[in-house]
C-alpha atoms as a PDB file:
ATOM      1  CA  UNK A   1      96.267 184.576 -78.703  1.00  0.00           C
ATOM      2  CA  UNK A   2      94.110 187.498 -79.968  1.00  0.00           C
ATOM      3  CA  UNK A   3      93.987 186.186 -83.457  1.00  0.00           C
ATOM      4  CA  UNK A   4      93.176 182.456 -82.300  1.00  0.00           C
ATOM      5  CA  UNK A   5      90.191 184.357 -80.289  1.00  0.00           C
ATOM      6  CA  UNK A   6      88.820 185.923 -83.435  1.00  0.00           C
ATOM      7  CA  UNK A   7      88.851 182.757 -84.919  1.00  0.00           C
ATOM      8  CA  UNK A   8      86.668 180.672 -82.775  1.00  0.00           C
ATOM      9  CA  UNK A   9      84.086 183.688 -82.567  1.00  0.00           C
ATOM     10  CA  UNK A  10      84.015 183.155 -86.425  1.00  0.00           C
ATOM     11  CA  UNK A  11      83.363 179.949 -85.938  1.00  0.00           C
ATOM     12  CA  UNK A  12      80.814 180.137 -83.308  1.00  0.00           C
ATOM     13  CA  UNK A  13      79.272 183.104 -85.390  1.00  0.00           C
ATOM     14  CA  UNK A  14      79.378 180.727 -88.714  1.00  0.00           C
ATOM     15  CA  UNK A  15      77.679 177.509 -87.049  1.00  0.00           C
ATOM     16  CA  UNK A  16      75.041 179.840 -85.493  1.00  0.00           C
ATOM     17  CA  UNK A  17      74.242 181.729 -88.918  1.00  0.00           C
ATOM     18  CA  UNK A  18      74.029 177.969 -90.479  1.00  0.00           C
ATOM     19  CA  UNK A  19      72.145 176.549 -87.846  1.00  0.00           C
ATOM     20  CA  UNK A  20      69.359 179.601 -88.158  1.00  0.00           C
ATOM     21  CA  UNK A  21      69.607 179.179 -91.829  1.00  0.00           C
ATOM     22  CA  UNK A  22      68.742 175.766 -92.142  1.00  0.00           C
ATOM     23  CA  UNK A  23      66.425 176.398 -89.523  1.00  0.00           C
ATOM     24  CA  UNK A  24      64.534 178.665 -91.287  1.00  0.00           C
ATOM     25  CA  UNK A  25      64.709 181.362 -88.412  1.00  0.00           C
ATOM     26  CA  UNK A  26      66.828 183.655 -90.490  1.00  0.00           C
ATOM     27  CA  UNK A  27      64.775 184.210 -93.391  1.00  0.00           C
ATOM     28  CA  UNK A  28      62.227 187.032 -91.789  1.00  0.00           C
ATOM     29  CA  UNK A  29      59.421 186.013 -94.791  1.00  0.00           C
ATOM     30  CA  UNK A  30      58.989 182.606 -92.722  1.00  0.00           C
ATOM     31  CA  UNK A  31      59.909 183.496 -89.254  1.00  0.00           C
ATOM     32  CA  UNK A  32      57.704 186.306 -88.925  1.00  0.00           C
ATOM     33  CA  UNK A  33      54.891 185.981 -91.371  1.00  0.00           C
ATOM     34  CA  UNK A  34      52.239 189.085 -91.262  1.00  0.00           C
ATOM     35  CA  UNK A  35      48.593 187.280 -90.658  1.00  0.00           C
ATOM     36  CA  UNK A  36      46.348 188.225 -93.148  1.00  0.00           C
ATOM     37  CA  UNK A  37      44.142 191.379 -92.218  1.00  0.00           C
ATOM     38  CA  UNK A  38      47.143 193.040 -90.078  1.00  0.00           C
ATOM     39  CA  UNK A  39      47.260 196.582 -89.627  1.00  0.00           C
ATOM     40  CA  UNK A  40      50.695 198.961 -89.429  1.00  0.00           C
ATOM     41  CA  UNK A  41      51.419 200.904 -86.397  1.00  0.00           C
ATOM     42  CA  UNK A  42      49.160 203.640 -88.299  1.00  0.00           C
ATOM     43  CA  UNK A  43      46.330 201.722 -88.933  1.00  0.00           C
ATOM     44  CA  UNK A  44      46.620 201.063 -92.382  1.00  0.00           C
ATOM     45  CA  UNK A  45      46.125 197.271 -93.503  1.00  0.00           C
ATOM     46  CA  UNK A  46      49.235 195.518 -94.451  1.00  0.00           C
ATOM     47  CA  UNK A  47      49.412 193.951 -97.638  1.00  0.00           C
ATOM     48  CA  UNK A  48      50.330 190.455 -97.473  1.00  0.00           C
ATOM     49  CA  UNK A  49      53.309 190.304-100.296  1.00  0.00           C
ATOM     50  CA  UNK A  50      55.455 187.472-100.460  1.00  0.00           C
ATOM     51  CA  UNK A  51      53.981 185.948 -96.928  1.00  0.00           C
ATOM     52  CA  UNK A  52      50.746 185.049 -99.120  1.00  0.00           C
ATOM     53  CA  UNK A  53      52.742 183.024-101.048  1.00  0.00           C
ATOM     54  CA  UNK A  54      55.036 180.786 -98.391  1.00  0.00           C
ATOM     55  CA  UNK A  55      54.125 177.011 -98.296  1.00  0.00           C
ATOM     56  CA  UNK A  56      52.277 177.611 -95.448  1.00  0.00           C
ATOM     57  CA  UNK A  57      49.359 179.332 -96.834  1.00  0.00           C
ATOM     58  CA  UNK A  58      49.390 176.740 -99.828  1.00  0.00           C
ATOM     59  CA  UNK A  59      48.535 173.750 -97.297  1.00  0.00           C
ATOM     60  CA  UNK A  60      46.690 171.206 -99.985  1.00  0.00           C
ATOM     61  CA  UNK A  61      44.284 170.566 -97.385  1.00  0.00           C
ATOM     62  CA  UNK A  62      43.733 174.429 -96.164  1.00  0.00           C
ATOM     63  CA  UNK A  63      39.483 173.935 -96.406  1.00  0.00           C
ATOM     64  CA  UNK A  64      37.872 176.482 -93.721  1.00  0.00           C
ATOM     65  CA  UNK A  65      34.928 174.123 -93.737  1.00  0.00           C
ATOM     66  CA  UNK A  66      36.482 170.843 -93.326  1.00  0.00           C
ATOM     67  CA  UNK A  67      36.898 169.784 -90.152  1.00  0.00           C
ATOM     68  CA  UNK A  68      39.917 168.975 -87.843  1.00  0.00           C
ATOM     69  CA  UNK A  69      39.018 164.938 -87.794  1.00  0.00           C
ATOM     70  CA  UNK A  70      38.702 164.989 -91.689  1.00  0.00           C
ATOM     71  CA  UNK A  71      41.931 166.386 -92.175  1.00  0.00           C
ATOM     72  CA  UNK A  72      43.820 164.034 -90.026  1.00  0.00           C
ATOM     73  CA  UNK A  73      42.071 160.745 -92.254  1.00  0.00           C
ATOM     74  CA  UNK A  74      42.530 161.697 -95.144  1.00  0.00           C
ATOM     75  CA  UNK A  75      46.204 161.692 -95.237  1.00  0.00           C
ATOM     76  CA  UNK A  76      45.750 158.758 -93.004  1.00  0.00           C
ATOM     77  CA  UNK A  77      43.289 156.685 -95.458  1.00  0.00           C
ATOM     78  CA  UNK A  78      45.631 157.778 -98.438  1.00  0.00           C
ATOM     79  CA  UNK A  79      48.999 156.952 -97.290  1.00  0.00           C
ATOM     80  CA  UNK A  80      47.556 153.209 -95.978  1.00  0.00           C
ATOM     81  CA  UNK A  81      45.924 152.941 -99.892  1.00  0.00           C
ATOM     82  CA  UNK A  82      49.441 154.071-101.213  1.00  0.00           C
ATOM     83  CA  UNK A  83      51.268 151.480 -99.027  1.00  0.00           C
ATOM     84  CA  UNK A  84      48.809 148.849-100.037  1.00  0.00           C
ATOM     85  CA  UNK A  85      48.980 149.789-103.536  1.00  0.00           C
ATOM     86  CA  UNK A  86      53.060 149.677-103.410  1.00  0.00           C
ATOM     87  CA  UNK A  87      52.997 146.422-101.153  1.00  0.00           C
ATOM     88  CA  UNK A  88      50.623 144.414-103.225  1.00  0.00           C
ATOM     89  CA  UNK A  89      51.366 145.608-106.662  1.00  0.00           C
ATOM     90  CA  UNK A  90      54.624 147.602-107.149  1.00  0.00           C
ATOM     91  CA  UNK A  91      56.722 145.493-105.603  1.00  0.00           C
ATOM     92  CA  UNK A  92      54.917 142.647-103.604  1.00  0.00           C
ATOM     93  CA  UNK A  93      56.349 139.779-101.482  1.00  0.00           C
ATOM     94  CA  UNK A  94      58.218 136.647-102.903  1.00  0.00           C
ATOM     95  CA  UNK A  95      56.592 133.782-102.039  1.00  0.00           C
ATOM     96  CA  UNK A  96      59.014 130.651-102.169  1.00  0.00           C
ATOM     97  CA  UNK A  97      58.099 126.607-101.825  1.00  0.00           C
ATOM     98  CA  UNK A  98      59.573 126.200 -98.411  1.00  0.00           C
ATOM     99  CA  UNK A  99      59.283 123.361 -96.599  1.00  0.00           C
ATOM    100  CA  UNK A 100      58.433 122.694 -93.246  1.00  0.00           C
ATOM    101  CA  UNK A 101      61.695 121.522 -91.572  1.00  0.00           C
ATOM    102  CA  UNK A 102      62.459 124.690 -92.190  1.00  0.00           C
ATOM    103  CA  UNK A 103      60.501 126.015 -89.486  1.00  0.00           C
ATOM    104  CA  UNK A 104      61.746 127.184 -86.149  1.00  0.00           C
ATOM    105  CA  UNK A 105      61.346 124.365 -83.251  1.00  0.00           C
ATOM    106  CA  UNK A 106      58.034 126.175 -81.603  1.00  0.00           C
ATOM    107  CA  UNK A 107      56.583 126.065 -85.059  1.00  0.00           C
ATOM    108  CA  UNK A 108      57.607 122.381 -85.432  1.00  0.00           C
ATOM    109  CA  UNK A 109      56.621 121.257 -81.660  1.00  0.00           C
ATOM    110  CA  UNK A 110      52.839 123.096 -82.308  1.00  0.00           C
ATOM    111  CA  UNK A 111      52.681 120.784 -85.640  1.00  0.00           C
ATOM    112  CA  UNK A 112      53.531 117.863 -83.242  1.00  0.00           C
ATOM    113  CA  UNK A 113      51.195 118.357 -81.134  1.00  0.00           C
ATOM    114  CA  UNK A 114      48.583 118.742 -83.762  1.00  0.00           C
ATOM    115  CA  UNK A 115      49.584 115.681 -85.205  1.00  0.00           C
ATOM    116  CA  UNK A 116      49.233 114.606 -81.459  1.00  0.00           C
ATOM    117  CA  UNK A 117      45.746 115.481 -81.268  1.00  0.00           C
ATOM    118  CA  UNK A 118      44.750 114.055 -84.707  1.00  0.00           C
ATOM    119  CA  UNK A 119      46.167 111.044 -83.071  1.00  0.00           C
ATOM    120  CA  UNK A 120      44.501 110.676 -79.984  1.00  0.00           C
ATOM    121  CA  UNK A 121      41.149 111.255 -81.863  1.00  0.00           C
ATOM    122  CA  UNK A 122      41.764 108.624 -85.088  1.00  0.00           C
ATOM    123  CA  UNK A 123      44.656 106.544 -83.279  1.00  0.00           C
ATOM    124  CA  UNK A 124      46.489 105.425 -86.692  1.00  0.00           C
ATOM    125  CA  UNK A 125      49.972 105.325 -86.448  1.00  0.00           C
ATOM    126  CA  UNK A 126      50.738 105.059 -89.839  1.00  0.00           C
ATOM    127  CA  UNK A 127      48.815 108.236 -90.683  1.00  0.00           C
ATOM    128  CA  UNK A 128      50.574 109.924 -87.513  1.00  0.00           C
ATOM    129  CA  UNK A 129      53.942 109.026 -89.448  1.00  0.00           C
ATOM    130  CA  UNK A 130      53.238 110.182 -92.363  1.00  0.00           C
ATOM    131  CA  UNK A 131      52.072 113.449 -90.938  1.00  0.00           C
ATOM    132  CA  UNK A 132      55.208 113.937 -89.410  1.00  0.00           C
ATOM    133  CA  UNK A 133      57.708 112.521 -92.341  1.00  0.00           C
ATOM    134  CA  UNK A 134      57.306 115.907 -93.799  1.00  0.00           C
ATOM    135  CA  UNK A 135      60.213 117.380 -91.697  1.00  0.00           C
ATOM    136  CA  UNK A 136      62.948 115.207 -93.605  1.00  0.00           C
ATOM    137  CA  UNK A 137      65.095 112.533 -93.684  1.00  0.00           C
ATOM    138  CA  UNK A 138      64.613 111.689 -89.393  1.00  0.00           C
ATOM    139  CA  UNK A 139      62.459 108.963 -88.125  1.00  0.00           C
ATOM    140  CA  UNK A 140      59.044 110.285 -87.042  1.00  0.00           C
ATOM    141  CA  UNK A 141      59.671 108.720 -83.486  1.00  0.00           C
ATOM    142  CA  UNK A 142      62.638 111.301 -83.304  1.00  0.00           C
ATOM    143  CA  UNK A 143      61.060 114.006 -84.624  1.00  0.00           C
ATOM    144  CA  UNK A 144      57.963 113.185 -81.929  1.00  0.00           C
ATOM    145  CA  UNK A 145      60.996 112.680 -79.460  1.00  0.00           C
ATOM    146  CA  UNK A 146      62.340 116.432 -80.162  1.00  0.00           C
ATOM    147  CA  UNK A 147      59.323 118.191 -79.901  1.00  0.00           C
ATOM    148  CA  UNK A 148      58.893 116.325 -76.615  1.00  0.00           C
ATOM    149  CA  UNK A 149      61.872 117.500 -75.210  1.00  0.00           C
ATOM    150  CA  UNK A 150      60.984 120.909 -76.228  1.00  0.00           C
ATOM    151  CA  UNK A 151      57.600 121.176 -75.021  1.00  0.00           C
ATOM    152  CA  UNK A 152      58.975 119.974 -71.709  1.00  0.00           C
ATOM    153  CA  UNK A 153      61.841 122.593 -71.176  1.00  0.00           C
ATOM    154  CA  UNK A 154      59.513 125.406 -72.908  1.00  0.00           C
ATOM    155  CA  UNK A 155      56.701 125.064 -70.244  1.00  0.00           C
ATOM    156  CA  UNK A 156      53.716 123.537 -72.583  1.00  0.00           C
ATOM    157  CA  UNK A 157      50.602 122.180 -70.579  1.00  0.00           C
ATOM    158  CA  UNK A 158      50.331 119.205 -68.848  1.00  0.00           C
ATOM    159  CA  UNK A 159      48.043 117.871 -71.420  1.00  0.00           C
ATOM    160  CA  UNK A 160      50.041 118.796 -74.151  1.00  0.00           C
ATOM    161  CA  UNK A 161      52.855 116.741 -73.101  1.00  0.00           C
ATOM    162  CA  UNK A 162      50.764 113.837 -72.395  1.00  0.00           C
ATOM    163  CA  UNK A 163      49.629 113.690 -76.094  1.00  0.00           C
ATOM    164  CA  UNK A 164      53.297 114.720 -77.433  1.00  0.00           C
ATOM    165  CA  UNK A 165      54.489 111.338 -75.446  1.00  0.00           C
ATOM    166  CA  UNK A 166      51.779 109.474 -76.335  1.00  0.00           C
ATOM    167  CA  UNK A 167      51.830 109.603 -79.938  1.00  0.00           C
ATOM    168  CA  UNK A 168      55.913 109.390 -79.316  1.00  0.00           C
ATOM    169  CA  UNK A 169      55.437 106.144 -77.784  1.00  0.00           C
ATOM    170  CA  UNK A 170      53.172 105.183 -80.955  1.00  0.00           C
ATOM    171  CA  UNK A 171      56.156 106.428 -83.340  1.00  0.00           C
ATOM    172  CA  UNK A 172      58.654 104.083 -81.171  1.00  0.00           C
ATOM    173  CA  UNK A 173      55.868 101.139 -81.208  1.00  0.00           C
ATOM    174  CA  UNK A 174      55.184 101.488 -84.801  1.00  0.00           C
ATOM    175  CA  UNK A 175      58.845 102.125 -86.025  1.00  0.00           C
ATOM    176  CA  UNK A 176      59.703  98.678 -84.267  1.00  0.00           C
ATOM    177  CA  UNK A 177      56.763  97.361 -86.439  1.00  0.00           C
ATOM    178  CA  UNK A 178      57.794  98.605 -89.632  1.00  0.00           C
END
């Protein structure tokens, strides 16, 4: 029993030296730097030594005249120029010849009801049709019939529905024509 005791306060004495290692805490040169100008306990000036050199008195942007706002946008104004820089010309976005029934049903019911409006103002339902042939093989009737039912159970305005079934009863007129 003694020995397994020994062992866990090695272990809790390991993890803690770790722990203040990585931490930093255990290395006196960072933990307790000596401010420049210090004086001993006899009143002699302390010589700055290796604290002089630590990272922290290296700071890249470590101007005495400079003030506190500059040295927050600068980093700021270079790191959005870097991610520019990397997102427009190191590796930029592929751009691929999608079409559009490939768009979500909110995307396709807002085309609708442009189509819709185009179609109340110039009421040509040929032009309508061919506006909306551009989601595939379906009938433009259905396709004005889907949206429909979308914009209904998705809580579009009154007025949007109104032209949506409009131009769906020109799709179901004009597909009986054709």
């Amino acid at each position: 029993m003694n020995g397994r005791n020994q062992y866990e306060n090695y272990l809790t004495l390991l993890s803690c030296s770790v722990i203040l290692l990585k931490s930093g805490q255990a290395r006196r040169g960072r933990a307790f730097q000596i401010p420049p100008g210090s004086k001993d306990s006899n009143g002699t000036e302390v010589p700055l030594g290796a604290a002089g050199r630590l990272p922290g008195y290296l700071y890249p942007l470590h101007f005495p005249s400079m003030s506190r706002f500059l040295k927050i946008i600068i980093p700021l104004a270079l790191g959005i120029g870097l991610g520019l820089f990397y997102g427009w010309v190191v590796d930029p976005a592929d751009f691929f010849d999608l079409t559009p029934d490939t768009l979500r049903a909110d995307y396709k019911t807002d085309y609708v009801l442009m189509t819709a409006e185009a179609y109340h103002a110039q009421p040509d339902p040929g032009l309508a049709a061919r506006r909306l042939a551009i989601f595939g093989s379906q009938s433009p009737s259905a396709i004005a019939a889907e949206s429909l039912a979308y914009a209904r159970t998705n809580g579009f305005d009154d007025a949007d529905i109104a032209l949506i079934q409009e131009l769906v009863t020109a799709m179901q007129a004009w597909s009986g024509i054709q």
